[in-house]
N, C-alpha and C. Protein backbone atom coordinates (compact mmCIF):
# COMPACT_ATOMS: atom_id res chain seq x y z
N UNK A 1 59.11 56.17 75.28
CA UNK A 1 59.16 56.94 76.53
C UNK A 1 58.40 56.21 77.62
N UNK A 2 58.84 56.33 78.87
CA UNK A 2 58.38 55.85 79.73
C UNK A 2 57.46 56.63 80.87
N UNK A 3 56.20 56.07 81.29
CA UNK A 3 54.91 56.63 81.86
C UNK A 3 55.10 56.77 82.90
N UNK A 4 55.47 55.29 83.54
CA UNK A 4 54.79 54.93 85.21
C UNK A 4 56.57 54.55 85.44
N UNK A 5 56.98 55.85 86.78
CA UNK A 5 58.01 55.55 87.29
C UNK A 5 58.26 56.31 88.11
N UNK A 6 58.99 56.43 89.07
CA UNK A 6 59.39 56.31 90.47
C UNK A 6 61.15 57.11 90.44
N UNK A 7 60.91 58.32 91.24
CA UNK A 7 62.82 58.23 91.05
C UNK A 7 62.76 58.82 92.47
N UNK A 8 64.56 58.26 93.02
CA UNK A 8 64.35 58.67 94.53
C UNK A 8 65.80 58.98 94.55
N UNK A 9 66.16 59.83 95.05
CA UNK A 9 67.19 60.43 95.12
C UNK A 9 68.21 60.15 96.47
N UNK A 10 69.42 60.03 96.63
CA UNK A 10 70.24 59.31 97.43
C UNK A 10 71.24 60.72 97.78
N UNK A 11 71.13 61.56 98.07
CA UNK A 11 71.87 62.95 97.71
C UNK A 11 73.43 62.82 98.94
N UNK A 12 72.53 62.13 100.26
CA UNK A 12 73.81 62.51 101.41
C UNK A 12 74.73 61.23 101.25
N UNK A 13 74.49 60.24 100.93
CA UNK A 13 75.47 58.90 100.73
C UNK A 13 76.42 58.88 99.85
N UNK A 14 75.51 59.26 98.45
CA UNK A 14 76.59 58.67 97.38
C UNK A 14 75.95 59.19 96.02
N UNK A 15 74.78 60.44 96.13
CA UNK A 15 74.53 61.28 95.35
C UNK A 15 74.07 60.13 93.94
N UNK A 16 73.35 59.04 94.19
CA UNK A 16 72.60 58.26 93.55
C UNK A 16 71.23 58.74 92.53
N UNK A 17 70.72 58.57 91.70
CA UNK A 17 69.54 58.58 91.53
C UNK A 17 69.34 57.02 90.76
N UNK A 18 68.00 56.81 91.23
CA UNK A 18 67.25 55.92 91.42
C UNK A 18 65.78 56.08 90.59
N UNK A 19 65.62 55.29 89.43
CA UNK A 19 64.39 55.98 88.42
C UNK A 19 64.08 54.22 88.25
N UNK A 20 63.22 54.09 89.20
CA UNK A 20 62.08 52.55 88.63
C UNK A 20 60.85 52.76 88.11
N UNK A 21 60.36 51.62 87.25
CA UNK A 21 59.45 51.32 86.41
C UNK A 21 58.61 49.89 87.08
N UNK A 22 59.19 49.46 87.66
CA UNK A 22 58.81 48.45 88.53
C UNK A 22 59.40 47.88 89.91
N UNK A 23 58.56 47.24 90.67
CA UNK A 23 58.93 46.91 92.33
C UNK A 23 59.62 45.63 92.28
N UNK A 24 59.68 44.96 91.04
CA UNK A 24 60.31 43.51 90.99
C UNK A 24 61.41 43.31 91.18
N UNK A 25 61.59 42.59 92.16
CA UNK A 25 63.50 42.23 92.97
C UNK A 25 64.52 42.67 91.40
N UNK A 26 65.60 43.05 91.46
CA UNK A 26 66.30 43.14 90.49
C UNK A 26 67.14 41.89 90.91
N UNK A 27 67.37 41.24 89.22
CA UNK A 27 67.80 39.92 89.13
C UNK A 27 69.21 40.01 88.25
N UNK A 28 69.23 41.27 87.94
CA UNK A 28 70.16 41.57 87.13
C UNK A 28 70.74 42.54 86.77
N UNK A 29 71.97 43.48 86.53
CA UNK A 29 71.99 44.76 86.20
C UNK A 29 73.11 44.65 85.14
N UNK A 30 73.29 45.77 84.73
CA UNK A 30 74.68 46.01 83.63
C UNK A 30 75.05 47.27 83.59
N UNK A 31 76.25 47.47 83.82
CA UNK A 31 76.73 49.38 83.86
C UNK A 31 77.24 49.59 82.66
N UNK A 32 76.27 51.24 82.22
CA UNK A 32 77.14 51.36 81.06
C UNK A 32 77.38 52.97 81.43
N UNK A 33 79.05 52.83 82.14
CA UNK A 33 79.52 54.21 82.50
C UNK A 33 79.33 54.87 83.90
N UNK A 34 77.86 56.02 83.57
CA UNK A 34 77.60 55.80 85.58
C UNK A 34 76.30 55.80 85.41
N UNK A 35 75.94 54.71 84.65
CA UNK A 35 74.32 54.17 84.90
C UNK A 35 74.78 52.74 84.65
N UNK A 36 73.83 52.32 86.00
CA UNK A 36 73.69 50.80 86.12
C UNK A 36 71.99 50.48 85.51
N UNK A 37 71.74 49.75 84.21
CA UNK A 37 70.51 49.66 84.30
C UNK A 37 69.99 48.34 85.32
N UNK A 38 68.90 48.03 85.32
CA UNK A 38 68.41 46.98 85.84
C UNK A 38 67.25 46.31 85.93
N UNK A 39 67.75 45.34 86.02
CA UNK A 39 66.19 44.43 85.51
C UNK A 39 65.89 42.96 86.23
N UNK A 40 65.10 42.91 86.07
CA UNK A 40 64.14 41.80 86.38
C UNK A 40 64.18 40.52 85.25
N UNK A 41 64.72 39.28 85.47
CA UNK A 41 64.98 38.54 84.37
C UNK A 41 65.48 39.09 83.52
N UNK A 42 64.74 39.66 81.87
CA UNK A 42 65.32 39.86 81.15
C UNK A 42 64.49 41.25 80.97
N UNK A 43 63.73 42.18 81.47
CA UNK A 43 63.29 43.57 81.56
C UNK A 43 63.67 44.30 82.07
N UNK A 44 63.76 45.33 81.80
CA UNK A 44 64.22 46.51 82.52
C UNK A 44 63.31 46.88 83.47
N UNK A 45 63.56 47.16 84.40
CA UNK A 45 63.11 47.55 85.50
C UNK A 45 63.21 48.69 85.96
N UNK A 46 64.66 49.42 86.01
CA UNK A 46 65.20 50.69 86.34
C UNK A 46 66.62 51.48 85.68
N UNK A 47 67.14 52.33 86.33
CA UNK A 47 68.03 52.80 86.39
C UNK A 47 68.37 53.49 87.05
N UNK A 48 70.22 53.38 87.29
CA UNK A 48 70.54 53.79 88.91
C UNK A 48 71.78 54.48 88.06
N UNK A 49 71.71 55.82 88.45
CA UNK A 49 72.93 56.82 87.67
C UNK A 49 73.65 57.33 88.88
N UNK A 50 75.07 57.12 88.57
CA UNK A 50 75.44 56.77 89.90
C UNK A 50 76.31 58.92 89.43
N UNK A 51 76.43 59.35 90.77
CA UNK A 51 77.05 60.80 90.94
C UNK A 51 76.34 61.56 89.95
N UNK A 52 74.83 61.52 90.18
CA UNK A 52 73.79 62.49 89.78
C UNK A 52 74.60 63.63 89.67
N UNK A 53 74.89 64.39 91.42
CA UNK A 53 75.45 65.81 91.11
C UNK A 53 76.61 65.98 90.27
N UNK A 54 76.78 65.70 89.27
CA UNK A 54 77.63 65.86 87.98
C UNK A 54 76.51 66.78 86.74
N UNK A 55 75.02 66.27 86.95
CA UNK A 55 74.17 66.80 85.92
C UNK A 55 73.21 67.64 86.54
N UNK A 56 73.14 67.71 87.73
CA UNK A 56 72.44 68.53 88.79
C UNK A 56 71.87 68.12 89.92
N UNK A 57 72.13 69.31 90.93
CA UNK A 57 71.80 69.64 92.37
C UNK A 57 70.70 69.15 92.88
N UNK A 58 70.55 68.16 93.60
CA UNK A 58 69.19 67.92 94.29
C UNK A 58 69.26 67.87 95.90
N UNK A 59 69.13 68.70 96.96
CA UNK A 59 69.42 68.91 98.41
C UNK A 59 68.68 67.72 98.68
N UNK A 60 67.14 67.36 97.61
CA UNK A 60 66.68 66.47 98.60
C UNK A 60 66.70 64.78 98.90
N UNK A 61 66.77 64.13 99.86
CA UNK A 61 66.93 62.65 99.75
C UNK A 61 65.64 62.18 99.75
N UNK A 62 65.19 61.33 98.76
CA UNK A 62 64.03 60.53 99.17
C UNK A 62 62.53 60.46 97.75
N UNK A 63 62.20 60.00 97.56
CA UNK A 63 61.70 59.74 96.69
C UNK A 63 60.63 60.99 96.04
N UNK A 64 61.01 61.64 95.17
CA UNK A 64 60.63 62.66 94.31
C UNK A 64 59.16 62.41 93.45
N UNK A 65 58.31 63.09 94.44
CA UNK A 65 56.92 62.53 94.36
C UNK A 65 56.62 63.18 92.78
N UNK A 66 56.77 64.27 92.77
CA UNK A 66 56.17 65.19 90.85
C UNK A 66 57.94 66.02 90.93
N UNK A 67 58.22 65.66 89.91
CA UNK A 67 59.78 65.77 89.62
C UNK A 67 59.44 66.81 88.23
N UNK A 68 59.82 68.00 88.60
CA UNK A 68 59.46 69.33 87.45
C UNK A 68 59.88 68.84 86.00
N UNK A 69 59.51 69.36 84.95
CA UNK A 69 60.19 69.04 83.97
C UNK A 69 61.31 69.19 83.53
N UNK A 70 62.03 70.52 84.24
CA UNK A 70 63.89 70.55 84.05
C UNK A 70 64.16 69.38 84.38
N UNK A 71 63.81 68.80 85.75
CA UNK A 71 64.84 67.74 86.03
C UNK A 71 64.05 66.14 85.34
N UNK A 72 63.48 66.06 84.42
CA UNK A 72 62.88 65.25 83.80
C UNK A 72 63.98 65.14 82.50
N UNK A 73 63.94 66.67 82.09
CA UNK A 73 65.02 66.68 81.02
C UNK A 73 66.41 66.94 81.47
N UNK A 74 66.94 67.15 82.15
CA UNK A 74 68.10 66.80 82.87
C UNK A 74 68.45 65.16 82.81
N UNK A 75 67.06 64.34 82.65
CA UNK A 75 67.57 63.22 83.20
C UNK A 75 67.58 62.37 81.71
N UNK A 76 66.62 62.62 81.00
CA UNK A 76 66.64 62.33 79.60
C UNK A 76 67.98 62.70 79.02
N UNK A 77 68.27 64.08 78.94
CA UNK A 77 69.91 63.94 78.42
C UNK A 77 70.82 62.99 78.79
N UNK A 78 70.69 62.32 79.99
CA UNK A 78 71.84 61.37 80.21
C UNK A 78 71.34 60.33 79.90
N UNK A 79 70.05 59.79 79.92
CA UNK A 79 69.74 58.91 78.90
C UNK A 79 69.83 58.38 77.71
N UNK A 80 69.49 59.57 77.24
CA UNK A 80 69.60 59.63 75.65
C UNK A 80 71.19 59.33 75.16
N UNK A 81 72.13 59.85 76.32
CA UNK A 81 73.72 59.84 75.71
C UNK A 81 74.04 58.49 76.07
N UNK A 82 73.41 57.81 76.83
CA UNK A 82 73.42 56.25 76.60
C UNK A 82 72.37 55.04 76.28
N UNK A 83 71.84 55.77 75.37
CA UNK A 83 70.63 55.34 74.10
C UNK A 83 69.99 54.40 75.28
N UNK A 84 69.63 54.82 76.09
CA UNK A 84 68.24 54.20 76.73
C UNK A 84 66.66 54.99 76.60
N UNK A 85 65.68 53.91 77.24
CA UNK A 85 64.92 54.70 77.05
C UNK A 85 64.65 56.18 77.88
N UNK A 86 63.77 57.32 77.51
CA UNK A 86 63.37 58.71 77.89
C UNK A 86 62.23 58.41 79.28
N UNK A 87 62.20 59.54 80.03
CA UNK A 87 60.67 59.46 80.44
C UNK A 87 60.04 60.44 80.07
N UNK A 88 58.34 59.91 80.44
CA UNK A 88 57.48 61.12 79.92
C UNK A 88 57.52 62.16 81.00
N UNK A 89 57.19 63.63 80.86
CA UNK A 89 56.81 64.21 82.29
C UNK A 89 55.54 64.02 82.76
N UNK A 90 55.61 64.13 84.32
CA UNK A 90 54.78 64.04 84.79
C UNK A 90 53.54 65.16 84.84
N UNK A 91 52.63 64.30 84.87
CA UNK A 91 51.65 65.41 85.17
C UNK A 91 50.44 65.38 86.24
N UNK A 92 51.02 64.31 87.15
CA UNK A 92 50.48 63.88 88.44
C UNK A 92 50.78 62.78 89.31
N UNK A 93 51.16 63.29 90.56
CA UNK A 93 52.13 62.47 91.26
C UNK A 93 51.50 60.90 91.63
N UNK A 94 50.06 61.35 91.35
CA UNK A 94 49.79 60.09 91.76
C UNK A 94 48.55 60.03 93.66
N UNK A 95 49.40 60.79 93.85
CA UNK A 95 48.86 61.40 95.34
C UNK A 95 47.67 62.34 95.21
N UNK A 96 46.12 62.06 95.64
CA UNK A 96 45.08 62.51 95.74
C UNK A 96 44.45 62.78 96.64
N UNK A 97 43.72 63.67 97.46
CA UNK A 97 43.00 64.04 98.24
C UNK A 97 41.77 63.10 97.95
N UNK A 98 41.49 62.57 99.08
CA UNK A 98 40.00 61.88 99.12
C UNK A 98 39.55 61.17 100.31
N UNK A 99 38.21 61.00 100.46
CA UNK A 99 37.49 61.21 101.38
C UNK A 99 37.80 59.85 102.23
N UNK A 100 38.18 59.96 103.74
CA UNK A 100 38.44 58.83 104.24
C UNK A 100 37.27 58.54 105.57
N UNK A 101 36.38 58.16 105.31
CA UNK A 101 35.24 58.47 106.53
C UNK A 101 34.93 59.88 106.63
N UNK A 102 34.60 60.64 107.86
CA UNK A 102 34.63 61.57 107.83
C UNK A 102 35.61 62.74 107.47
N UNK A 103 36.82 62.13 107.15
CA UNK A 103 38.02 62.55 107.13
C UNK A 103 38.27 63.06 105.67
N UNK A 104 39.43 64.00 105.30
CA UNK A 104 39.80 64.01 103.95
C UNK A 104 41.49 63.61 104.11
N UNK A 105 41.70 62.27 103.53
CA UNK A 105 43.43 62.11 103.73
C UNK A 105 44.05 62.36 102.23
N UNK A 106 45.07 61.69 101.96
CA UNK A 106 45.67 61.69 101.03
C UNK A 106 45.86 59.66 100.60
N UNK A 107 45.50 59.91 99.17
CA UNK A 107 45.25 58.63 98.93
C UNK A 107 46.63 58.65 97.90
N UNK A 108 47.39 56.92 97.89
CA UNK A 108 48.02 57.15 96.50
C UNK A 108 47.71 56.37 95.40
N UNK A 109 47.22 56.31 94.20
CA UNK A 109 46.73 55.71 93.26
C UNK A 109 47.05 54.31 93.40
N UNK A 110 46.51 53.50 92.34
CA UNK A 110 47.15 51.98 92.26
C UNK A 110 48.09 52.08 91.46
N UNK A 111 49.06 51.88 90.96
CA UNK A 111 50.67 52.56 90.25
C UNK A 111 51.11 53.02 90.91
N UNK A 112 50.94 53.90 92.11
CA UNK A 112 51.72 54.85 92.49
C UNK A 112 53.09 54.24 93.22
N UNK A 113 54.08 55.23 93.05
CA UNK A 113 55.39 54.50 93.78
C UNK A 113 55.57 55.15 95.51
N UNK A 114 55.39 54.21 96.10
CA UNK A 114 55.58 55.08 97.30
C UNK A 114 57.11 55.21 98.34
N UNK A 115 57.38 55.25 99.05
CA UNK A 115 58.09 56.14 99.87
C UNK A 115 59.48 54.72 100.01
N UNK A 116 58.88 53.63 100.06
CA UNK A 116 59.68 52.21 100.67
C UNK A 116 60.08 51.35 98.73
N UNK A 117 59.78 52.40 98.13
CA UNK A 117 60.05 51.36 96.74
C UNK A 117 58.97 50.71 95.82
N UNK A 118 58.14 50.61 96.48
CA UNK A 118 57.23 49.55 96.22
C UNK A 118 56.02 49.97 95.24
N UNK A 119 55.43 50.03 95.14
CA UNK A 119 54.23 50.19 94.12
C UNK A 119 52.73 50.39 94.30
N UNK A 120 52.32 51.46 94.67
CA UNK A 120 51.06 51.43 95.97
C UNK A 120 50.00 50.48 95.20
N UNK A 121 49.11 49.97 95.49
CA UNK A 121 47.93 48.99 94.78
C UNK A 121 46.30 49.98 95.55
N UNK A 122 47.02 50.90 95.88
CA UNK A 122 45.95 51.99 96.33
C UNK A 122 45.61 51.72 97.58
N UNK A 123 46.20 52.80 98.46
CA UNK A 123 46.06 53.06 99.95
C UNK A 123 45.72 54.73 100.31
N UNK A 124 45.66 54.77 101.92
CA UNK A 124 45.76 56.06 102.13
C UNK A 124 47.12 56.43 102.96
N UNK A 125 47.87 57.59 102.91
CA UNK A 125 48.98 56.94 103.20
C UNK A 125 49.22 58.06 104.39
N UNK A 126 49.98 57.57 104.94
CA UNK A 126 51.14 58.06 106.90
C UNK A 126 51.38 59.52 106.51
N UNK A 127 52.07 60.24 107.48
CA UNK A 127 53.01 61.20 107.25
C UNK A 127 54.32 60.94 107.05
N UNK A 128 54.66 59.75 107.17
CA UNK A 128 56.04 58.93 107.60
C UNK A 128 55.67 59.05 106.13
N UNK A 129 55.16 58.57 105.33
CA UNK A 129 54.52 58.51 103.53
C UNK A 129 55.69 59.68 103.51
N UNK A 130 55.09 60.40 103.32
CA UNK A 130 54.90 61.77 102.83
C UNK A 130 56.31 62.59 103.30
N UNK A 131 57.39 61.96 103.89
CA UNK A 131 58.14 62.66 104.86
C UNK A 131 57.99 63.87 105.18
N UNK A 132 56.54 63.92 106.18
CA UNK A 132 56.02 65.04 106.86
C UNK A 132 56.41 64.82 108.22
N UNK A 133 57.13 65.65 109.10
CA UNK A 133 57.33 65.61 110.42
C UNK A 133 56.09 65.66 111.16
N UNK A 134 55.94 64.97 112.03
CA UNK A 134 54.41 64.73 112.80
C UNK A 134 55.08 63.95 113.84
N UNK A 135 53.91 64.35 115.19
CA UNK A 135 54.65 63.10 116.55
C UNK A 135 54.03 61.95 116.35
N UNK A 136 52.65 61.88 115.47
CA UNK A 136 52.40 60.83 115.33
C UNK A 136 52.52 60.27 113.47
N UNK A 137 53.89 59.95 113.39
CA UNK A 137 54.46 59.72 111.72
C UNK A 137 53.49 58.37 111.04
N UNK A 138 52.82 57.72 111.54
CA UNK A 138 52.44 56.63 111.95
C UNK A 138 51.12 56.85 110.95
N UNK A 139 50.52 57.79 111.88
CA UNK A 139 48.60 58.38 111.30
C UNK A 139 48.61 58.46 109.88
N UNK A 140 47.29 58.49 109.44
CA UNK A 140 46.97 59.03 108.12
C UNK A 140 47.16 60.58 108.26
N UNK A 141 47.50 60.76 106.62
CA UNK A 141 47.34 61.97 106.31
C UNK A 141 45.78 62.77 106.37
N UNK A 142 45.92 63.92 107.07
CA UNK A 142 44.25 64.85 107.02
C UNK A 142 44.38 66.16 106.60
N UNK A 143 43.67 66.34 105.54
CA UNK A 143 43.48 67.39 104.79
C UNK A 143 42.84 68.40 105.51
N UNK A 144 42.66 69.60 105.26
CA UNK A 144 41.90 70.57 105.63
C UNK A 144 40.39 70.60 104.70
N UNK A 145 39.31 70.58 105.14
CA UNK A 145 38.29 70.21 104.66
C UNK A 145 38.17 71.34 103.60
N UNK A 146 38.43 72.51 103.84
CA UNK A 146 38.37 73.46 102.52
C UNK A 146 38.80 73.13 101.30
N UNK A 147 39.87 71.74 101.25
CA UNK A 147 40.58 71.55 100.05
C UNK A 147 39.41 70.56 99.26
N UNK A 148 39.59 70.34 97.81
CA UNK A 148 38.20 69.77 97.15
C UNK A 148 38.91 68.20 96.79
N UNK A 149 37.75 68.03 97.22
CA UNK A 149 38.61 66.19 96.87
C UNK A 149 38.76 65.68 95.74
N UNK A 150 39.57 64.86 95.20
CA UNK A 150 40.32 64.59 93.76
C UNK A 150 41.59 65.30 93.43
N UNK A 151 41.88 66.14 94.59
CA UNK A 151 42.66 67.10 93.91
C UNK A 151 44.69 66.60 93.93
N UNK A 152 45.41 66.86 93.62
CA UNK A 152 46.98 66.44 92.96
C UNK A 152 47.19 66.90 94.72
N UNK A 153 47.57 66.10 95.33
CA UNK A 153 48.45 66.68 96.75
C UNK A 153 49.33 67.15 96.64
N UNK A 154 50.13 67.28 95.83
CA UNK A 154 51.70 67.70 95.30
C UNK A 154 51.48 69.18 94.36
N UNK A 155 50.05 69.25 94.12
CA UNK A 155 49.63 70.48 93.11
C UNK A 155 48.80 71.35 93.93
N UNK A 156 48.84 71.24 95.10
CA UNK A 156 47.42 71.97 95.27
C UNK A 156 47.95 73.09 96.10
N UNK A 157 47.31 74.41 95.68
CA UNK A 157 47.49 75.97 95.46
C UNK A 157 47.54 76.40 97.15
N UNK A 158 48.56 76.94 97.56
CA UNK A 158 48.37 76.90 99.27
C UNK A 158 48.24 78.71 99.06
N UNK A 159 46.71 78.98 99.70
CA UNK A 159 46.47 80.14 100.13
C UNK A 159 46.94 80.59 101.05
């Protein structure tokens, strides 16, 4: 089963999903059916299941920061029916509240997959990150100081 991965969803184009394990150029792929896997030399890297909405509904486009466990196992069944590997569920997106100067932003781990593909090596990240509408998409993210730092940005309990 697989730990550290990334899935981003393509819903208005061509109803894609997109599940990486790594940021490394793909050098190679092979379709078996409507998954293209892909890889890097001779590793796997990802998988790209092409007309998701066949196994279920996702309105949203864009990279699926904590992906519930239905659609974890949603995605394992189509895995499994083409003997690749599973993923594990998640149990944290990766995205943390923490202290940026006086500030509290949102940090994303070193693993973390962020918004452009890539693989954060640990930053604090935009609203443009986060596809949060803001006039300035640009800025760091700022927490409300009531929230406790360390905490899952994707988990945290809105009073």
């Amino acid at each position: 089963m697989r730990k550290d991965y990334g899935i981003y969803n393509n819903h208005e184009l061509d109803n894609t999903l997109l599940i990486l394990f790594s940021d490394e150029e793909v050098t190679n792929s092979k379709k078996k059916d409507e998954i293209e896997v892909l890889y890097h030399d001779m590793e796997i890297i990802g998988y790209k299941i092409s007309n998701f909405i066949r196994y279920a509904k996702i309105k949203y486009s864009g990279i699926i920061f904590l992906p519930s466990n239905t659609l974890v196992d949603v995605i394992n069944s189509v895995l499994k029916n083409h003997q690749l590997e599973t993923l594990e569920y998640k149990t944290s997106s990766g995205y943390i509240t923490k202290r940026n100067g006086n500030n509290l932003g949102v940090f994303a781990l070193k693993g973390t997959f962020l918004r452009d593909q890539s693989v954060s090596k640990g930053k604090f990240v935009t609203y443009f990150d986060l596809y949060i509408k803001n006039e300035n998409s640009d800025e760091l993210v700022t927490i409300d100081e009531s929230i406790n730092e360390g905490v899952d940005f994707f988990q945290m309990e809105v009073k």
